[in-house]
Protein backbone atom coordinates (compact mmCIF):
# COMPACT_ATOMS: atom_id res chain seq x y z
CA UNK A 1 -27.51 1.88 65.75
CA UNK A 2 -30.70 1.38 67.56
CA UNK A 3 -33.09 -0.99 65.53
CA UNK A 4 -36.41 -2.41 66.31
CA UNK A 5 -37.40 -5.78 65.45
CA UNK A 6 -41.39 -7.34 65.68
CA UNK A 7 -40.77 -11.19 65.28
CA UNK A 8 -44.44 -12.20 65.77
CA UNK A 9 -47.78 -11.34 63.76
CA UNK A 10 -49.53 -14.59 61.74
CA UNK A 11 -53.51 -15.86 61.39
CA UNK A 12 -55.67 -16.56 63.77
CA UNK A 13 -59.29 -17.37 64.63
CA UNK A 14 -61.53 -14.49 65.84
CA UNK A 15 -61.83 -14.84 69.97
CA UNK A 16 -58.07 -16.07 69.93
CA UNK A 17 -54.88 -14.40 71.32
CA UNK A 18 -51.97 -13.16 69.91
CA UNK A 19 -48.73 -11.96 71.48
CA UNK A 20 -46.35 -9.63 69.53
CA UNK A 21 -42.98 -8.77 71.13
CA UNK A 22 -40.93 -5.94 69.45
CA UNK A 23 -37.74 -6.32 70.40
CA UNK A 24 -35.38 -3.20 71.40
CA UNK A 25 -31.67 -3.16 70.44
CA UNK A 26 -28.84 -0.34 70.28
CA UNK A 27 -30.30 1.44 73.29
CA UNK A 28 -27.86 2.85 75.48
CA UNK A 29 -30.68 4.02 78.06
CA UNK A 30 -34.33 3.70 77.58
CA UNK A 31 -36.40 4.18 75.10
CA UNK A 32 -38.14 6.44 77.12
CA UNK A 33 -41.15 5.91 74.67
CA UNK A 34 -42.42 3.11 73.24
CA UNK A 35 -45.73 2.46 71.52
CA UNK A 36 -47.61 -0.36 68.83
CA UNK A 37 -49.32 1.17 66.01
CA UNK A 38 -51.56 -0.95 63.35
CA UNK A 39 -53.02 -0.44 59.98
CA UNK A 40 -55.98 -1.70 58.25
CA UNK A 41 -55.96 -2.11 54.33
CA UNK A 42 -57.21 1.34 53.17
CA UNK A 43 -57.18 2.78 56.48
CA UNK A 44 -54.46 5.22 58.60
CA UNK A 45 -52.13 4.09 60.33
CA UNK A 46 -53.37 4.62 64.51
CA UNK A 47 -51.77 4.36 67.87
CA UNK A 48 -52.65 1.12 70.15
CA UNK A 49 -50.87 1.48 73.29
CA UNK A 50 -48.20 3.37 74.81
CA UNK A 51 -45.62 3.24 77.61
CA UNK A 52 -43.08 6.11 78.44
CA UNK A 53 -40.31 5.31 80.92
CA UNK A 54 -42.20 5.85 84.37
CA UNK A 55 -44.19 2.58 82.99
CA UNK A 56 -47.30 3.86 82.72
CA UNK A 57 -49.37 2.59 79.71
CA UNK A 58 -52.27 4.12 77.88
CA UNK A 59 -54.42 1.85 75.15
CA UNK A 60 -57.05 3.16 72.48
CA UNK A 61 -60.35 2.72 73.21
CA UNK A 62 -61.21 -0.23 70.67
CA UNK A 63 -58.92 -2.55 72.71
CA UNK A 64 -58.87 -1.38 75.95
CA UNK A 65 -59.74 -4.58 78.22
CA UNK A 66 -58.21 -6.96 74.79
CA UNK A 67 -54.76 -5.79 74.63
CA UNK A 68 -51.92 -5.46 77.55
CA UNK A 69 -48.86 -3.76 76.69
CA UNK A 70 -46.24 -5.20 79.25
CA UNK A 71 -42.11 -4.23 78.75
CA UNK A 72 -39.67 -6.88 79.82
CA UNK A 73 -36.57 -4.08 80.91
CA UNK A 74 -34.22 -6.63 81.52
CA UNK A 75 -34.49 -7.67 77.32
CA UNK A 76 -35.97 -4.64 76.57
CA UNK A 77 -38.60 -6.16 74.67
CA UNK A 78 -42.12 -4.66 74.80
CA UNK A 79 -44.65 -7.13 74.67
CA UNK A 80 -48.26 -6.36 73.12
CA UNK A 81 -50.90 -9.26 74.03
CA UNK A 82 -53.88 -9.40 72.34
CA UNK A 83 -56.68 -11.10 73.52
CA UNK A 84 -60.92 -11.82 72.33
CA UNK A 85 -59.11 -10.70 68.41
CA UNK A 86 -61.60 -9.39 66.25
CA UNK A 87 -61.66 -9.26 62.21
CA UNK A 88 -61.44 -5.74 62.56
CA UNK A 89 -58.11 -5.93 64.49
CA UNK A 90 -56.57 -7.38 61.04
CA UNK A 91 -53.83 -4.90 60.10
CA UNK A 92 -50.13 -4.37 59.89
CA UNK A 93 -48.98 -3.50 63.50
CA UNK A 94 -45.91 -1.50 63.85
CA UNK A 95 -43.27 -1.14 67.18
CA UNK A 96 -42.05 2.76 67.40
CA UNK A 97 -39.49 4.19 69.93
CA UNK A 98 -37.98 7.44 70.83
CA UNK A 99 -35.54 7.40 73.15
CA UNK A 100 -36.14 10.80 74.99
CA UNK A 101 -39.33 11.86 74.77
CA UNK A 102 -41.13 12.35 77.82
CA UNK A 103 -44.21 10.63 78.89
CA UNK A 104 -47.23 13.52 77.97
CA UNK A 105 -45.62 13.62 74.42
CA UNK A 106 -45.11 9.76 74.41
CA UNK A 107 -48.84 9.48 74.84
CA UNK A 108 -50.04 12.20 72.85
CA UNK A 109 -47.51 11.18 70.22
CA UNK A 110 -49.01 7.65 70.09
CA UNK A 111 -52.67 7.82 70.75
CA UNK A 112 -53.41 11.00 69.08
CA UNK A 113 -51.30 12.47 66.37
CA UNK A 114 -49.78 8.80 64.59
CA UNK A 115 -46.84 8.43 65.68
CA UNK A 116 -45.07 12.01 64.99
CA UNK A 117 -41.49 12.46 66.39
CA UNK A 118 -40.93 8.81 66.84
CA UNK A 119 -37.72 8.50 65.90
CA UNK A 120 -37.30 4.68 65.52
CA UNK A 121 -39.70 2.53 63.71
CA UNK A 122 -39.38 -1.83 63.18
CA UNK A 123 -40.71 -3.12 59.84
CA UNK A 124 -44.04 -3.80 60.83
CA UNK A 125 -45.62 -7.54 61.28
CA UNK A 126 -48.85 -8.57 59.46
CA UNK A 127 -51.95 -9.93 61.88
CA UNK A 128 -54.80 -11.37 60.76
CA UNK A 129 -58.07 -12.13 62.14
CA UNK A 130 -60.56 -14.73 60.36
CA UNK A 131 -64.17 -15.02 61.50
């Protein structure tokens, strides 16, 4: 049974970092897809950053140059730090997977339309931001 587990999340200052590992399990290959997702109170749910299997990573525009998505294959872990944290980065931030979907609809999947066809979500971790 593949599972998905995001031990981190907690309070911090605004400016400060912020490391969130989600932590990959079951897997007999892959995932092939991987992405964090967060959501503010009263908002939708939206992708952060993505990385399909060829390790290429894609990041939504309100954190590019703040967040780096790195993916530790030998633990399969996928690591999302998060640097210069803002109030408005406060949110529940979710780990998806799928374990064969290719890289165009890993990135489309996660960036653009929510998270559709992601077949394996973890329980979600709260962060939040104080100013």
């Amino acid at each position: 049974q593949v599972q998905l587990v995001e031990p981190g999340g907690g309070s911090v200052q605004a400016g400060g970092p912020l490391r969130l590992p989600c932590s990959a399990s079951g897997y007999t290959y892959g995932p092939n897809c991987m992405g964090w997702f967060r959501q503010a109170p009263g908002k939708e749910r939206e992708g952060v950053a993505s990385f399909d299997s060829d390790g290429y990573i894609s990041y939504e525009d309100a954190v590019k140059g703040r967040f780096t998505a790195t993916k530790d294959n030998a633990k399969n872990i996928l690591y999302l730090q998060m640097n210069s944290l803002k109030p408005e980065d406060t949110g529940m931030y979710y780990c998806a997977a799928d374990q064969d979907m290719d890289a165009v609809r890993c990135h489309m999947s996660v960036l653009v339309a929510g998270g559709s066809g992601l077949d394996t979500w973890g329980q979600g971790t709260l962060v939040t931001v104080s100013s």
